[in-house]
Protein backbone atom coordinates (compact mmCIF):
# COMPACT_ATOMS: atom_id res chain seq x y z
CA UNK A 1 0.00 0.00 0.00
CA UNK A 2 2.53 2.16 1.10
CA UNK A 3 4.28 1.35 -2.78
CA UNK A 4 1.36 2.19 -4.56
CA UNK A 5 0.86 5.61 -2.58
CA UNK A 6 4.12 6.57 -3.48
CA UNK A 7 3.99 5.48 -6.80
CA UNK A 8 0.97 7.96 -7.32
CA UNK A 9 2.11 10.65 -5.40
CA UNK A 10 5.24 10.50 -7.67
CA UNK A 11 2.46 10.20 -10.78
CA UNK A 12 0.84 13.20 -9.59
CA UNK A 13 4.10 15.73 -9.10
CA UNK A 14 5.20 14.57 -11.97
CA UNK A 15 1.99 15.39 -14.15
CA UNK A 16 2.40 18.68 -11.86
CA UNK A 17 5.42 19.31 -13.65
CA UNK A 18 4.65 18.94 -17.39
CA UNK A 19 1.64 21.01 -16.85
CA UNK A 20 3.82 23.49 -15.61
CA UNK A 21 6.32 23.17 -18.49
CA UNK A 22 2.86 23.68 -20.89
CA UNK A 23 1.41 26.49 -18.92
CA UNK A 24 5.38 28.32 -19.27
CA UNK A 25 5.97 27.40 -22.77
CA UNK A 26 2.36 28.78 -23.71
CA UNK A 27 3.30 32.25 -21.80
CA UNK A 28 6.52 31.97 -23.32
CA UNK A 29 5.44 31.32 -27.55
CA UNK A 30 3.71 35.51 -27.21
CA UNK A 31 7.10 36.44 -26.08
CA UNK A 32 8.82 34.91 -28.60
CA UNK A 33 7.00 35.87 -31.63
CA UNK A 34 6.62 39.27 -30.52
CA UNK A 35 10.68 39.29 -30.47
CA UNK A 36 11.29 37.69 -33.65
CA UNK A 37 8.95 40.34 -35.08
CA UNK A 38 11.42 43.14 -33.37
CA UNK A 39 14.44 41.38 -34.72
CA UNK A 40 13.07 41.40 -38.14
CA UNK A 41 11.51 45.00 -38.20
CA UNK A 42 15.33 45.90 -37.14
CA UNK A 43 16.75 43.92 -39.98
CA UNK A 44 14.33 45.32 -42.61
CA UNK A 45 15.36 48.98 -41.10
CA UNK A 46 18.87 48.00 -41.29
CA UNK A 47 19.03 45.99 -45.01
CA UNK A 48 15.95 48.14 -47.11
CA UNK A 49 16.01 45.39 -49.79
CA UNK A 50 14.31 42.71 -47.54
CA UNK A 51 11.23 45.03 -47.22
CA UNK A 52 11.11 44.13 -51.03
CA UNK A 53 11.63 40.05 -50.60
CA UNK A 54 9.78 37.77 -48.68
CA UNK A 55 11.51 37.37 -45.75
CA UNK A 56 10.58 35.68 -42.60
CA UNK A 57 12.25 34.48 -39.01
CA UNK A 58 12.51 31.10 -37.92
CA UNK A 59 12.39 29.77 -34.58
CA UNK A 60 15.38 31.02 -32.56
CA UNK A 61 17.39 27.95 -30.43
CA UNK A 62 20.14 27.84 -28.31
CA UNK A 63 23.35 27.83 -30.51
CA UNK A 64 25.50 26.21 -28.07
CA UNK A 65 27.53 29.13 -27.59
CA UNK A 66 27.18 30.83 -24.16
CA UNK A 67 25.22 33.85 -24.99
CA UNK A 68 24.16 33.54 -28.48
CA UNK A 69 21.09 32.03 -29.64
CA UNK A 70 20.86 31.07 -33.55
CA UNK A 71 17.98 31.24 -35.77
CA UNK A 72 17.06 31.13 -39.70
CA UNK A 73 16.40 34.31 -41.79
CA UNK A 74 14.11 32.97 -44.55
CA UNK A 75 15.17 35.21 -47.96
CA UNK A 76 12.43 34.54 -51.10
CA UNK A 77 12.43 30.54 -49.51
CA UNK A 78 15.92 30.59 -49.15
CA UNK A 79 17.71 30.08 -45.59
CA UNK A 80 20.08 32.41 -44.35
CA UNK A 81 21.32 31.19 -40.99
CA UNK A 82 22.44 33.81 -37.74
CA UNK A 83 23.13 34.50 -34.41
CA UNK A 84 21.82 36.88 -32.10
CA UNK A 85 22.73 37.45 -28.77
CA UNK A 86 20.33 36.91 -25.76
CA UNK A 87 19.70 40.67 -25.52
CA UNK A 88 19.01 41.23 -29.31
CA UNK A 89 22.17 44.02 -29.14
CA UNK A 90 23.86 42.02 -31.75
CA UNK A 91 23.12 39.89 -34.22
CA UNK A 92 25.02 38.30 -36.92
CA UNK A 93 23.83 36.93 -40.96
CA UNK A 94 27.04 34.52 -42.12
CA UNK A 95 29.85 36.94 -42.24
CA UNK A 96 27.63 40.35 -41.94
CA UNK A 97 28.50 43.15 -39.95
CA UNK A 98 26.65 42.38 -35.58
CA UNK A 99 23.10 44.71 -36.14
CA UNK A 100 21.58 46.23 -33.19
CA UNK A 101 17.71 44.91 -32.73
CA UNK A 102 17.18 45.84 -29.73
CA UNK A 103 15.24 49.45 -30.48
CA UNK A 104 11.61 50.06 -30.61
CA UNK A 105 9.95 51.14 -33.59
CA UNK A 106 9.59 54.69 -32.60
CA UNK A 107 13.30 54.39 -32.38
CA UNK A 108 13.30 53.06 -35.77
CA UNK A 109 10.44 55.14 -37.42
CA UNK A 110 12.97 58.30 -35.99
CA UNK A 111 15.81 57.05 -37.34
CA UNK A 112 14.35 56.12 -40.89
CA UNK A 113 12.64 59.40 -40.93
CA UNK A 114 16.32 61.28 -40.22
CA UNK A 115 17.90 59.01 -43.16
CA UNK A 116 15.44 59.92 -45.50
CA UNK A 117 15.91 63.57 -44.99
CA UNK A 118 19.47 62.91 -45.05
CA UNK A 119 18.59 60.68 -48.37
CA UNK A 120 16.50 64.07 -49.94
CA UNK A 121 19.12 66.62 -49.14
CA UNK A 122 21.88 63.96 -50.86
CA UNK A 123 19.87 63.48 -53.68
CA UNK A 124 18.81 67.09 -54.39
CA UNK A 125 22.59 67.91 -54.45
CA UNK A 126 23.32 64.76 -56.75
CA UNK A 127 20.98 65.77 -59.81
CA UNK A 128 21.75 69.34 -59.38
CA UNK A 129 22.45 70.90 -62.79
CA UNK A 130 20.93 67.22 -64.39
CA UNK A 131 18.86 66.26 -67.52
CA UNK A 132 15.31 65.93 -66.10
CA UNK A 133 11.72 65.48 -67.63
CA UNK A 134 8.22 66.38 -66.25
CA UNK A 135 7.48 69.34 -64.12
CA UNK A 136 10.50 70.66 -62.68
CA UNK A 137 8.22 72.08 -60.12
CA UNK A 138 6.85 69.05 -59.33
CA UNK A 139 5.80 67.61 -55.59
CA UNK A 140 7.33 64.54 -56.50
CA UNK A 141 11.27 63.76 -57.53
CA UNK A 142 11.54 60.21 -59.08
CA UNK A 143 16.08 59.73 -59.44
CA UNK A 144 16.60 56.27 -61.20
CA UNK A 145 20.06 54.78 -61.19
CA UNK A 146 20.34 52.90 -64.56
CA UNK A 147 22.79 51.23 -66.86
CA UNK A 148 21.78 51.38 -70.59
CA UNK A 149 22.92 47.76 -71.29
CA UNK A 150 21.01 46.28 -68.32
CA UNK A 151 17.38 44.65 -69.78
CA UNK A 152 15.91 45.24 -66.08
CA UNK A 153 16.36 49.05 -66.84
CA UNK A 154 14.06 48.77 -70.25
CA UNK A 155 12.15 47.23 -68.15
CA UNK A 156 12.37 50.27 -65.76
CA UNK A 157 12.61 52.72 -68.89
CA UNK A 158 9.12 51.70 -69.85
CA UNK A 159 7.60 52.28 -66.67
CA UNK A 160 9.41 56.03 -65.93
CA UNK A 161 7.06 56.23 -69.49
CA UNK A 162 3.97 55.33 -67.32
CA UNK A 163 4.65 57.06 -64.34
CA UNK A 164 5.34 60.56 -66.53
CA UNK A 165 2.16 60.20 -69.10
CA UNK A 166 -0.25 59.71 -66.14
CA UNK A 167 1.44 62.10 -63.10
CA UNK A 168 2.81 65.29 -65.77
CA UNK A 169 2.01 67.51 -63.31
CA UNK A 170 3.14 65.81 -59.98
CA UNK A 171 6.58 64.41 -61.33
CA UNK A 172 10.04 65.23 -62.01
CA UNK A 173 12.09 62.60 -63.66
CA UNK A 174 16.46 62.40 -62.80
CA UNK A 175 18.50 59.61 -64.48
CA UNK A 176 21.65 58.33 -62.95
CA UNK A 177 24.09 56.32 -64.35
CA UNK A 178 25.17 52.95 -62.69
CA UNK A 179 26.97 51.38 -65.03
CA UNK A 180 27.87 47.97 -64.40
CA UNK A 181 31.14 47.60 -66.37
CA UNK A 182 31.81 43.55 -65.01
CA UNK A 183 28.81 42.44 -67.10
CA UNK A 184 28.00 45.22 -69.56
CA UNK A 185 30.84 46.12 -71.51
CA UNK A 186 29.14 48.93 -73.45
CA UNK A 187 27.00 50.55 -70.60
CA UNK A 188 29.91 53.28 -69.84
CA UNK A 189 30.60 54.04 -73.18
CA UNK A 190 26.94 54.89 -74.11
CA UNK A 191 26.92 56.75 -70.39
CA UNK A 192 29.57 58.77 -71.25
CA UNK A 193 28.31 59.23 -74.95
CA UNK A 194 24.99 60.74 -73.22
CA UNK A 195 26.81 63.03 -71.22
CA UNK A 196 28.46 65.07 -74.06
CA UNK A 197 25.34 65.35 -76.24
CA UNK A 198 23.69 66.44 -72.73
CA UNK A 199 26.41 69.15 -72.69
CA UNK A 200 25.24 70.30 -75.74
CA UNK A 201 21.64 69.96 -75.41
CA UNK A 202 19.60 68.20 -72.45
CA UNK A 203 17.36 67.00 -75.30
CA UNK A 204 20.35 64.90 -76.99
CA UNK A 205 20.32 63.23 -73.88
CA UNK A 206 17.58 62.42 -73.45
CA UNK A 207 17.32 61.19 -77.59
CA UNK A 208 20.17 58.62 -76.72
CA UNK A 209 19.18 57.97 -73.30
CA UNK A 210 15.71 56.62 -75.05
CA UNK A 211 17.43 55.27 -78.27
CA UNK A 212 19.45 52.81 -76.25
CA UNK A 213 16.59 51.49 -74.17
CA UNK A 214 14.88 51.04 -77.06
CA UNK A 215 17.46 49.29 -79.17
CA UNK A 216 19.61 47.48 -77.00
CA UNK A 217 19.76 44.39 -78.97
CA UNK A 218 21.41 46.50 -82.36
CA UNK A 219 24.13 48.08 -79.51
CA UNK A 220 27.18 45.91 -78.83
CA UNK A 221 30.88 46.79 -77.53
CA UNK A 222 31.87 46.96 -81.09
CA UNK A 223 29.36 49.69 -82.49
CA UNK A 224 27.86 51.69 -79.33
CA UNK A 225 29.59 55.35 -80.62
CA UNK A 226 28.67 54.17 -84.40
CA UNK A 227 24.96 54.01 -83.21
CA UNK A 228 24.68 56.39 -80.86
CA UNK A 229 26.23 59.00 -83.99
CA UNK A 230 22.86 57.44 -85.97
CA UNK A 231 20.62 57.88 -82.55
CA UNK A 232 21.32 61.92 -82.78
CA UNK A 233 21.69 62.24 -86.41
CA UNK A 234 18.44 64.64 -86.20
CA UNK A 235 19.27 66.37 -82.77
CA UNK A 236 21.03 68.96 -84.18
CA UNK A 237 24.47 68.90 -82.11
CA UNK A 238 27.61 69.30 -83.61
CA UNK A 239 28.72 65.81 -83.94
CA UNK A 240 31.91 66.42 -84.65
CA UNK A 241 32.39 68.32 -80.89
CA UNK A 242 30.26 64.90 -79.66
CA UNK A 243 32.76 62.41 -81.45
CA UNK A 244 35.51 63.90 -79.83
CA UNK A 245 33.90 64.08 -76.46
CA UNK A 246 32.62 60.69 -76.40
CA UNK A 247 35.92 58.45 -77.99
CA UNK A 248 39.24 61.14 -77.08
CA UNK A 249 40.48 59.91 -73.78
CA UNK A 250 42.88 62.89 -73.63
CA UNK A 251 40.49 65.51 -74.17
CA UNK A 252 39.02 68.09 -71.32
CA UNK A 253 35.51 66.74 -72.52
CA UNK A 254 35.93 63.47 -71.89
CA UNK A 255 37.51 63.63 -68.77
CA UNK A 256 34.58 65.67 -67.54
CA UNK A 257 32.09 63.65 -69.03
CA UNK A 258 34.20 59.99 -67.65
CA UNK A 259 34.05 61.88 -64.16
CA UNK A 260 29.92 62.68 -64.37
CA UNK A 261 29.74 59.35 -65.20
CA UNK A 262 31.38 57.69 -62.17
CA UNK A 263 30.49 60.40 -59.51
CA UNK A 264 26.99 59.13 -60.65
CA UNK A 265 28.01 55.62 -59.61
CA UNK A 266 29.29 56.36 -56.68
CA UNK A 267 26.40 58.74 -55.36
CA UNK A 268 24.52 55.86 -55.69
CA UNK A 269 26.77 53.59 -54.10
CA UNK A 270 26.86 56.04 -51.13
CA UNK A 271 23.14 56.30 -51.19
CA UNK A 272 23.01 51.95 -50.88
CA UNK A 273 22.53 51.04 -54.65
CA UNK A 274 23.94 47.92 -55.47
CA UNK A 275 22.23 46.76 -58.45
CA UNK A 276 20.16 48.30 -61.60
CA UNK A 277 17.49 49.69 -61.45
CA UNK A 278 17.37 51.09 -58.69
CA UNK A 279 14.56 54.07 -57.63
CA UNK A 280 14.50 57.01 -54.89
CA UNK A 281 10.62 58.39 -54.76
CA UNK A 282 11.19 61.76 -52.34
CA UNK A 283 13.81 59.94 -51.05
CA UNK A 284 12.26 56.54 -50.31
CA UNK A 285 14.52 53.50 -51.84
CA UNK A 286 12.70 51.20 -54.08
CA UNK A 287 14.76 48.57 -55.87
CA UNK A 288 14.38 46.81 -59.20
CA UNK A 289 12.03 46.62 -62.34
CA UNK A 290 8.99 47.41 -60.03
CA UNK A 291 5.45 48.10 -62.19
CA UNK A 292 3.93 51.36 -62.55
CA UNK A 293 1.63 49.98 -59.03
CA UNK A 294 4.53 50.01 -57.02
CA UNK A 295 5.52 53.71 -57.52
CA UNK A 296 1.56 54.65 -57.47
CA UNK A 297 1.27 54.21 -53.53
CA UNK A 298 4.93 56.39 -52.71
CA UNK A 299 4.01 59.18 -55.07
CA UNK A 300 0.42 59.41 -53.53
CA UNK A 301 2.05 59.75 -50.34
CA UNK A 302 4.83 62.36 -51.16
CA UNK A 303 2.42 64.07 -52.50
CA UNK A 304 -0.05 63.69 -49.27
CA UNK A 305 -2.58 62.04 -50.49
CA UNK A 306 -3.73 58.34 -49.23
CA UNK A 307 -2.12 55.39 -50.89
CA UNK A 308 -4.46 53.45 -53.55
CA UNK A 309 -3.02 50.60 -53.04
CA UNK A 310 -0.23 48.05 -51.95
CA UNK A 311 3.11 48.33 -54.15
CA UNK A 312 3.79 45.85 -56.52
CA UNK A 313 6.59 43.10 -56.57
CA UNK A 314 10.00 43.57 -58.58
CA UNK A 315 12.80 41.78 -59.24
């Protein structure tokens, strides 16, 4: 008898126990999700592309390594594995630089608002004196980095033709250039090609800037100054000046123009462009060959009105 009492007594704590294990794990699942919803608002603050993936935070274990925890950042399906320190201060993606998630959102929604002034007043000084279209009085100031060679920038080209026929009034129009010499050998070329008949005539510009978008499959390495000479045979610059400018690597002009080109590129390096295209609405980042419904909702709100709609996904 005395067995059997002790056997259930031992029954009993014991069942005592797991439903005390439940009862904490239960209390504990709010915490967690509410903190892996911090850590990944801090990560989308601190790398702007994932707002533009699907990304999503697995469950975070220990990692056997006192003081870190480890977890799975899910990128468009694909795992990148971290760690994070038990007080969210740092955390780590492979070999990326320790992020602090340990701030609110006000924190955040302070700090983002600070960058993107910072962003404006960067940007306003980058396109200063540049080749624009639309209403140069306009609410709303659209600056596109873009290489002529890329295909994700006709892409882009086509839509900047959307965005301008239905918003005339409410938007001004900057290109960039972002060449990306490693995989498009004639992009620079045709760059700096665009800045000397810009130096002639903004509209030359713009007549090759279109004319390459438009043709890219008739430009190669071999013939990009032959058929840009044909794209501005009616724009009425001195092509002569333009040859000079655009093929003489010892001549004032083409230094100047080879140095527009590349402070270009690096503006937009500075400003957290690492691939083509790649869009600033007011100041608010928006990366690849996004549809005229993704630029609808951030030119609605620079210009204060409500958002239609959600943004669309790019590449």
């Amino acid at each position: 008898m005395r067995k059997l009492t002790a056997l259930s007594v031992f029954v009993m704590l014991a069942s005592v126990a797991t439903l005390a294990v439940a009862q904490d794990e239960a209390a504990q699942a709010p915490q967690d999700e509410a903190r892996k919803a911090r850590i990944l608002a801090n990560l989308k603050h601190h790398i702007p592309q994932l707002a533009q993936v699907d990304a999503s935070l697995g469950d975070l274990e220990p990692s056997g390594i006192e003081g870190l925890e480890q977890g799975t950042l899910m990128i468009n399906g694909q795992p990148r594995p971290f760690l994070v320190t038990q007080d969210d201060k740092k955390l780590w993606i492979l070999v990326g630089e320790a992020v602090d998630v340990s701030r609110s959102t006000e924190d955040i929604a302070a700090e983002a608002a600070r960058q993107e002034a910072e962003r404006e007043q960067e940007l306003a000084q980058a396109i200063a004196g540049d080749p624009m279209r639309g209403n140069p009085e306009a609410p709303v100031t659209i600056v596109e980095y873009s290489d002529f060679q890329c295909p994700f920038c006709a892409r882009g080209f086509e839509t900047m033709e959307q965005v301008l026929e239905k918003y005339p009034q409410d938007v001004k129009f900057v290109f960039k250039h972002f060449p990306l010499d490693s995989i498009h050998p004639w992009a620079r070329p045709a760059a700096i090609a665009s800045e000397c008949a810009g130096e002639q005539n903004p509209e030359a510009f713009w007549a090759l800037h279109d004319a390459y978008f438009e043709n890219q499959g008739a430009v190669n390495a071999g013939n990009v100054i032959a058929k840009s000479k044909e794209f501005l045979a009616d724009s009425g610059i001195d092509l002569a000046q333009w040859e000079t400018c655009s093929t003489d690597s010892s001549s004032e002009a083409y230094k100047a123009a080879a140095a527009a080109v590349q402070a270009d590129l690096e503006s937009g390096q500075k400003m957290g462009v690492s691939g083509t295209p790649g869009f600033f609405v007011n100041g608010e980042f928006l990366n690849g060959a996004q549809p005229l419904a993704a630029f609808e909702p951030l030119i609605q709100a620079a210009k204060g009105d409500q958002p239609a709609a959600e943004g669309g996904a790019g590449e």
